[in-house]
Protein backbone atom coordinates (compact mmCIF):
# COMPACT_ATOMS: atom_id res chain seq x y z
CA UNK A 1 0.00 0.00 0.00
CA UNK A 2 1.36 3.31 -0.87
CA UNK A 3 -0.83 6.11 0.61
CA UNK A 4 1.91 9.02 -0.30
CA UNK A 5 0.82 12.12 -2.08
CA UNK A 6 2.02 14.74 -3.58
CA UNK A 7 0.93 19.04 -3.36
CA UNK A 8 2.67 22.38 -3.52
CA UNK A 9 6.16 20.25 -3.85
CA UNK A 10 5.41 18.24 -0.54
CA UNK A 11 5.49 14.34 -0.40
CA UNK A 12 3.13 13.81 2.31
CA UNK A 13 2.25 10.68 4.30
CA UNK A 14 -1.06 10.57 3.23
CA UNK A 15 -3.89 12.66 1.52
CA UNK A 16 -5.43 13.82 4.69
CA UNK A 17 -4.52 17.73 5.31
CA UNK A 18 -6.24 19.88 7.97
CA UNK A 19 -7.33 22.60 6.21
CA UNK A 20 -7.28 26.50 8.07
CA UNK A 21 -9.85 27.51 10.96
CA UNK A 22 -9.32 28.39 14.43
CA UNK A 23 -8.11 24.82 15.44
CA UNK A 24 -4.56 25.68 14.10
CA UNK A 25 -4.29 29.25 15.46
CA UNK A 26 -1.91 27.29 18.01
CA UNK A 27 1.35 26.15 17.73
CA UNK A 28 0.48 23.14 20.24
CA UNK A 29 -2.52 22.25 18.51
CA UNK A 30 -0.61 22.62 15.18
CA UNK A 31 1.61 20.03 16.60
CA UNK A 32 -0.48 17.82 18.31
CA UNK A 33 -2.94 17.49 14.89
CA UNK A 34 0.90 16.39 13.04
CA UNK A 35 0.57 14.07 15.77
CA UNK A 36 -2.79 12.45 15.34
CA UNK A 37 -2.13 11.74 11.63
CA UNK A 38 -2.37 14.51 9.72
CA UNK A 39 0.39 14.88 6.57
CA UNK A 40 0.48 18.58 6.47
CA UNK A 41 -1.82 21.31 8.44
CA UNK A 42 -2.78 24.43 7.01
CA UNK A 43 -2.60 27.65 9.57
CA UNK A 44 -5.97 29.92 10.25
CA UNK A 45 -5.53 32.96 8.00
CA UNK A 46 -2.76 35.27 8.48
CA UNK A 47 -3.47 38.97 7.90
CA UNK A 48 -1.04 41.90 8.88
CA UNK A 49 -3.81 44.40 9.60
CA UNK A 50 -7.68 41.97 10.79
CA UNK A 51 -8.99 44.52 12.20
CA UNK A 52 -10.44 44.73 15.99
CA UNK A 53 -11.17 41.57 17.72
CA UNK A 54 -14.98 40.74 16.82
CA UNK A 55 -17.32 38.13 18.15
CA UNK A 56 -16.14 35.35 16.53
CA UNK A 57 -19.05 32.62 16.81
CA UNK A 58 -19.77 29.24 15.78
CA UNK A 59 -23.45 27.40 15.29
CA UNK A 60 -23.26 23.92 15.00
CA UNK A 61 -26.22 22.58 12.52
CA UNK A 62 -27.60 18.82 11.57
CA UNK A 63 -25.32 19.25 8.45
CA UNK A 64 -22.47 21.36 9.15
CA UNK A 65 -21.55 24.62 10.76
CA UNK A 66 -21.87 28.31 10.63
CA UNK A 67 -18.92 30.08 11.41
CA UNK A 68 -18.53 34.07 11.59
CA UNK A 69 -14.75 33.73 12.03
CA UNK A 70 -12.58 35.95 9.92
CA UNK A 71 -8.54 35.54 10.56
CA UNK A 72 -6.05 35.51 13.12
CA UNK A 73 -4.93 37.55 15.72
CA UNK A 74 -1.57 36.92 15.58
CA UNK A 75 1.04 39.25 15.08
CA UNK A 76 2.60 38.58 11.66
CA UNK A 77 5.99 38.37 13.36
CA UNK A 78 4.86 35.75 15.53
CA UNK A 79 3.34 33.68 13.03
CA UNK A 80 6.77 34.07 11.18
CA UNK A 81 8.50 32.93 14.31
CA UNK A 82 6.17 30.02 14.75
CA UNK A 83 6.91 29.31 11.09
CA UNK A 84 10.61 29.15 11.17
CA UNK A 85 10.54 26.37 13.91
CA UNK A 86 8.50 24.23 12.44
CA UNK A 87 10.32 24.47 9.31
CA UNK A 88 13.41 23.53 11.88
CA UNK A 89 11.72 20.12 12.69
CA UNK A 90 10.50 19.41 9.18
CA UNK A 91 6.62 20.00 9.58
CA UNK A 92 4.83 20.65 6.48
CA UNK A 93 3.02 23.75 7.97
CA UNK A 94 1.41 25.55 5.01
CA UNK A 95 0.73 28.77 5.98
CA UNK A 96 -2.57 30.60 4.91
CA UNK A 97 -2.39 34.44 4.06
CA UNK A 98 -4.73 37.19 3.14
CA UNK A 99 -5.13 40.90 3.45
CA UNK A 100 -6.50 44.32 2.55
CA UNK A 101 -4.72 44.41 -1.23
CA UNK A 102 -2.51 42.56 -3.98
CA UNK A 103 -0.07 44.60 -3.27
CA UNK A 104 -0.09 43.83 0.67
CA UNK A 105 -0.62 40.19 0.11
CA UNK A 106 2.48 40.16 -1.93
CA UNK A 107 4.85 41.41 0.55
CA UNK A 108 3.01 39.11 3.26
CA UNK A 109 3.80 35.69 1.10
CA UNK A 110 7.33 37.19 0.80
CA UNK A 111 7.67 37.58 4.32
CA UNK A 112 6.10 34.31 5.63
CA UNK A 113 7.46 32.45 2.81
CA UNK A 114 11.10 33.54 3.75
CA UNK A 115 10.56 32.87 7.56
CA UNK A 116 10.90 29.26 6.20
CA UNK A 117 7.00 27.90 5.25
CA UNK A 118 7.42 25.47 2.46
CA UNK A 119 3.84 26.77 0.74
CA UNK A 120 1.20 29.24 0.96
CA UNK A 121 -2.43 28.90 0.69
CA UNK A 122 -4.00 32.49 -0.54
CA UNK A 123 -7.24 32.76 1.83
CA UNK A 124 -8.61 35.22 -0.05
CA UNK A 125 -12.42 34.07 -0.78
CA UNK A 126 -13.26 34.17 2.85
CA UNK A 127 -17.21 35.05 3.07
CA UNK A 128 -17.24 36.60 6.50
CA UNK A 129 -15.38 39.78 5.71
CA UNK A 130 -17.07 42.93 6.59
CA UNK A 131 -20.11 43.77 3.64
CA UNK A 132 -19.11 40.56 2.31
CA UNK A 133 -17.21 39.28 -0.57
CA UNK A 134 -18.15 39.73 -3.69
CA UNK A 135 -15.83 37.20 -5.75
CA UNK A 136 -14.84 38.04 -9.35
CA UNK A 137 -12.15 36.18 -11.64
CA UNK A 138 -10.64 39.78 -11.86
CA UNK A 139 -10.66 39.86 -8.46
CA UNK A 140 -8.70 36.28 -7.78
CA UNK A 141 -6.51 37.47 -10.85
CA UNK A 142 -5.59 40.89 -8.81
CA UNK A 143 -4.42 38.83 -5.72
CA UNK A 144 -3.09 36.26 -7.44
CA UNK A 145 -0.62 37.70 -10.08
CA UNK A 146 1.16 39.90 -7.05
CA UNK A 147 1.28 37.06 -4.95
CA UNK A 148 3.28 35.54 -8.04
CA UNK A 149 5.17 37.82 -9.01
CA UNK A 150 7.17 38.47 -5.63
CA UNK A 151 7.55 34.90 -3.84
CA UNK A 152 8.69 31.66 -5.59
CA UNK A 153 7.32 29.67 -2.90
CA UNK A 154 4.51 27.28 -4.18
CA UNK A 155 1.02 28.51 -3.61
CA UNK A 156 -2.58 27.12 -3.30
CA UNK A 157 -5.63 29.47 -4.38
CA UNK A 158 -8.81 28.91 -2.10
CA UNK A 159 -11.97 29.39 -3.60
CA UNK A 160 -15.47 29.21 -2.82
CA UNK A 161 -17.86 26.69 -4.98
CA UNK A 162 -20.61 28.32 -6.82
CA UNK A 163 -20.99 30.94 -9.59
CA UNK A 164 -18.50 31.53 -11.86
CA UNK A 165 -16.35 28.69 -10.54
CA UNK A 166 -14.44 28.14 -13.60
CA UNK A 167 -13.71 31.30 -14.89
CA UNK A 168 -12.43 31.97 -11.15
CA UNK A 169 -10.09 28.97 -11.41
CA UNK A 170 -8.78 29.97 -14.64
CA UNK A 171 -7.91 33.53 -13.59
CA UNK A 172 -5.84 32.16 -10.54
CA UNK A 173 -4.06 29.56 -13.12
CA UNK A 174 -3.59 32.05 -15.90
CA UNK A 175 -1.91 34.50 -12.82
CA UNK A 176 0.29 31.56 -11.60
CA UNK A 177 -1.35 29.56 -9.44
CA UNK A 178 0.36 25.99 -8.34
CA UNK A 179 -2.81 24.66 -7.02
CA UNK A 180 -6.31 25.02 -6.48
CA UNK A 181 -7.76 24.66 -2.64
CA UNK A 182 -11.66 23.88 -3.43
CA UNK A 183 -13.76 24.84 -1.43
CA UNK A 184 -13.92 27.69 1.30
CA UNK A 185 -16.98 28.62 2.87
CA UNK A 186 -20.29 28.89 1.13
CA UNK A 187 -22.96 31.59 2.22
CA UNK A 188 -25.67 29.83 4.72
CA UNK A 189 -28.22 31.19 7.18
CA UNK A 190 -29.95 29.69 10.07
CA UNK A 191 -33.50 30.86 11.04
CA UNK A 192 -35.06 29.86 14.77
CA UNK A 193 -38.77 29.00 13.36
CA UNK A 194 -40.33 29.95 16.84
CA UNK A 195 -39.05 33.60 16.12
CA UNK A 196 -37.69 34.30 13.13
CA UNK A 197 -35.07 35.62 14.41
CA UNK A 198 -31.63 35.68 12.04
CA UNK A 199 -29.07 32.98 13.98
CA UNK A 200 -25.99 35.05 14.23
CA UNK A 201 -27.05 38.31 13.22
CA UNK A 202 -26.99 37.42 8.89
CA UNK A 203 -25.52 34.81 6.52
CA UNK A 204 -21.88 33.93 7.11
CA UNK A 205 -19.78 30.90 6.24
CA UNK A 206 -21.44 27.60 6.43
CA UNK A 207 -19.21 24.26 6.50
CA UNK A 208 -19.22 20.71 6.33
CA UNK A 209 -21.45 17.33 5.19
CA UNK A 210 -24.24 19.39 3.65
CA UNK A 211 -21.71 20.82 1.09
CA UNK A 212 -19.56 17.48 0.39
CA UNK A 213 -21.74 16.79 -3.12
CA UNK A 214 -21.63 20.56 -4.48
CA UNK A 215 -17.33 20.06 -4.07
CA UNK A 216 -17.57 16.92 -5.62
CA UNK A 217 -19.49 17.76 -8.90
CA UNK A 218 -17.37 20.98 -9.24
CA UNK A 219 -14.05 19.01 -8.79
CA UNK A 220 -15.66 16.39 -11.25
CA UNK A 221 -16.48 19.12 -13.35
CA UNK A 222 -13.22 21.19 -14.08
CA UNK A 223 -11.48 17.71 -14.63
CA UNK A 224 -13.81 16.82 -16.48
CA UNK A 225 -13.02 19.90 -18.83
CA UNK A 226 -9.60 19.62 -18.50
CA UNK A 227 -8.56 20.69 -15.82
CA UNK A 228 -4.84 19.42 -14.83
CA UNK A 229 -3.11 21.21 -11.84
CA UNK A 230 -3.01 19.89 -8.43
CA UNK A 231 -6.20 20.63 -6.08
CA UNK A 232 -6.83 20.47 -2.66
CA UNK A 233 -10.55 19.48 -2.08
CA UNK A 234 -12.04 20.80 1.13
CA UNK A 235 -15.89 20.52 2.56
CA UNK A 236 -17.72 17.96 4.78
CA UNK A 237 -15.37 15.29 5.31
CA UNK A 238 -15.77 13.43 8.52
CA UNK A 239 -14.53 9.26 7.75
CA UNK A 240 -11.94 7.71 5.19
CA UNK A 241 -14.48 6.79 3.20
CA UNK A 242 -15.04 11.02 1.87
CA UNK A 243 -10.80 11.09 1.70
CA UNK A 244 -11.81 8.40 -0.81
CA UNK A 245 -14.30 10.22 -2.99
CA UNK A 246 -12.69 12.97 -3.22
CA UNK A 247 -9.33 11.66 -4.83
CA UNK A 248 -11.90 9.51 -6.92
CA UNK A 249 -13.63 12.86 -8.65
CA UNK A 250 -9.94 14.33 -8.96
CA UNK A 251 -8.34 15.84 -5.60
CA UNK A 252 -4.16 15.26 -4.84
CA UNK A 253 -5.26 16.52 -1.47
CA UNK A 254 -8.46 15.95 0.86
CA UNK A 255 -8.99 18.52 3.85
CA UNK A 256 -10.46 18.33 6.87
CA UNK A 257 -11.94 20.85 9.30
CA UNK A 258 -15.05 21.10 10.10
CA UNK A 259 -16.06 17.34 11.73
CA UNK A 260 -12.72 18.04 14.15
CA UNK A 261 -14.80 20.64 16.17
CA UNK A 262 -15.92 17.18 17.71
CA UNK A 263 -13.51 15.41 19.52
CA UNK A 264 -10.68 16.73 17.33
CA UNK A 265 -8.14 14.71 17.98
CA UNK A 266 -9.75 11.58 18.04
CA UNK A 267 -11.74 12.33 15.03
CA UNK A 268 -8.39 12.81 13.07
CA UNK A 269 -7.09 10.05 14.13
CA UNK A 270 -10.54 8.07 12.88
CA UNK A 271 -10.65 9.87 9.65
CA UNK A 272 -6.66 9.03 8.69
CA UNK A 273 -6.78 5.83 10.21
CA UNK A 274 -10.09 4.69 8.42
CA UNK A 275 -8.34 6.13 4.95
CA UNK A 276 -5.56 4.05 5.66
CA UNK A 277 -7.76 0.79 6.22
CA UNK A 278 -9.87 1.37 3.13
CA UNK A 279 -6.94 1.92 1.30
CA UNK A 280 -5.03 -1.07 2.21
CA UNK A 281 -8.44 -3.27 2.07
CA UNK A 282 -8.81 -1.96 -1.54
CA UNK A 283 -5.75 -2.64 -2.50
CA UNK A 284 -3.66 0.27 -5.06
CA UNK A 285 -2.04 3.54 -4.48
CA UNK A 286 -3.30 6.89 -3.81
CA UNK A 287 -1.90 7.90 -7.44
CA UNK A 288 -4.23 4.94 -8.94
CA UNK A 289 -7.17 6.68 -7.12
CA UNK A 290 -6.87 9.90 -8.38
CA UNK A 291 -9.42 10.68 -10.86
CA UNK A 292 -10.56 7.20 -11.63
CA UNK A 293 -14.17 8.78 -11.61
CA UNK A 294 -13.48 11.34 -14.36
CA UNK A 295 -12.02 8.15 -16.84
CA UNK A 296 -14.93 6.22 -15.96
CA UNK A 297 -17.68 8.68 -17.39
């Protein structure tokens, strides 16, 4: 059984990546996640300038969870710090990055990526921004072509599943993008039925199961048209069995966040350990899953 794969110029253990959220604001947690399985763990968002400290609030639903989390607090410089020893002890720590402008972004990968993190994940589709995000391929193009054109490190795009998908993919690609990190966040909004009142004051960033099969057919999609850079799928998975899907519809890489808000560590642990078993029960590689979905249809 070989369950190696391979993203952003990293040969990891195994598929299974924890994707960014406030369960790797920590270095110990960071660690400790390394620790319970996972091949490579991507930081919460760093931002030089996020702004005062908000209420940052989670709803846990049947399917998934709202979040109205936006990025870290973290000085930049200790995130850099925090960076350069876990490139000492050989952690593939990708670090996620976003801010007000190209420009700014830029000079933020530069910075992070020479205090020693191997690659970058541009957080820049994050829904729960104040007024929103409006997401245009001109946009993604903006962010992405600075980001490019000052760091050589290898770096992920994260975008958001829904309209204009495609033509947001190809701006990041055109721009220089080594990857594609699919999918952040999609709007959702809870309602109590007894009062109609709004759950969390409006719509912010809804996560997990319920959004699994709207990742999958837009993975299965862009391969499906061609699509041939590496890509990171992200949304709902909570067992081995979604690590296998994924790489089935196209993904190098299968993220996991939102089911570790329960039992974290032990759900990890589960989740890798269930991918390894399914894996070794079915016999192959993790290169011979990779898109066997798209050359079956």
């Amino acid at each position: 059984m070989n369950g190696t794969a391979r993203i952003l110029g990293l040969r990891l253990s195994s598929p299974v990546v924890v994707g960014s959220g406030l369960l790797t604001d920590q270095e110990r947690n960071i660690r400790r996640l390394f620790d319970d399985g996972a091949s490579a763990v991507v930081t919460k968002t760093i931002h030089p300038d996020p702004g005062p400290a908000g209420e940052e609030r989670l709803l846990r639903l049947p399917t998934g969870m709202l979040n109205s989390t936006t990025y870290s607090r973290r000085p930049v410089g200790d995130w850099c710090a925090m960076l350069r020893r876990f490139a000492d002890d050989g952690l593939p720590v990708i670090a996620s990055v976003h801010a007000e402008s190209p420009d700014e972004l830029a000079e933020l990968a530069d910075l992070v990526g020479r205090a020693g993190s191997p690659a970058l994940e541009l957080g820049i589709s994050c829904l729960n921004e104040e007024g929103g995000l409006d997401d245009t391929p001109e946009r993604v193009a903006a962010y992405t072509d600075a980001v490019r054109r000052r760091t050589p490190v290898p770096f992920s795009v994260k975008l958001a599943a829904g309209e204009r998908v495609r033509e947001r993919v190809e701006a990041a690609l055109a721009c220089g993008a080594d990857a594609i990190t699919l999918s952040d966040t999609v709007a959702g909004l809870a309602v109590d039925a007894d009062t109609g009142e709004v759950r969390l004051g409006g719509a912010f960033g809804y996560s997990g199961a319920g959004i699994k099969p709207l990742v999958l057919a837009e993975i299965f999609g862009l391969r499906r048209a061609g699509l041939t850079v590496p890509v990171m799928a992200s949304g709902g998975v909570e067992n081995g069995r979604d690590v296998a899907e994924y790489l089935s519809v196209g993904a190098d890489a299968v993220q996991v966040y939102t089911a570790l808000h329960r039992e974290m560590h032990a759900t990890l642990r589960a989740i890798r350990r269930g991918f390894d078993d399914w894996l070794g029960a079915h016999g192959g590689t993790v290169a011979d899953l990779v898109g066997r979905s798209v050359k079956r249809s």
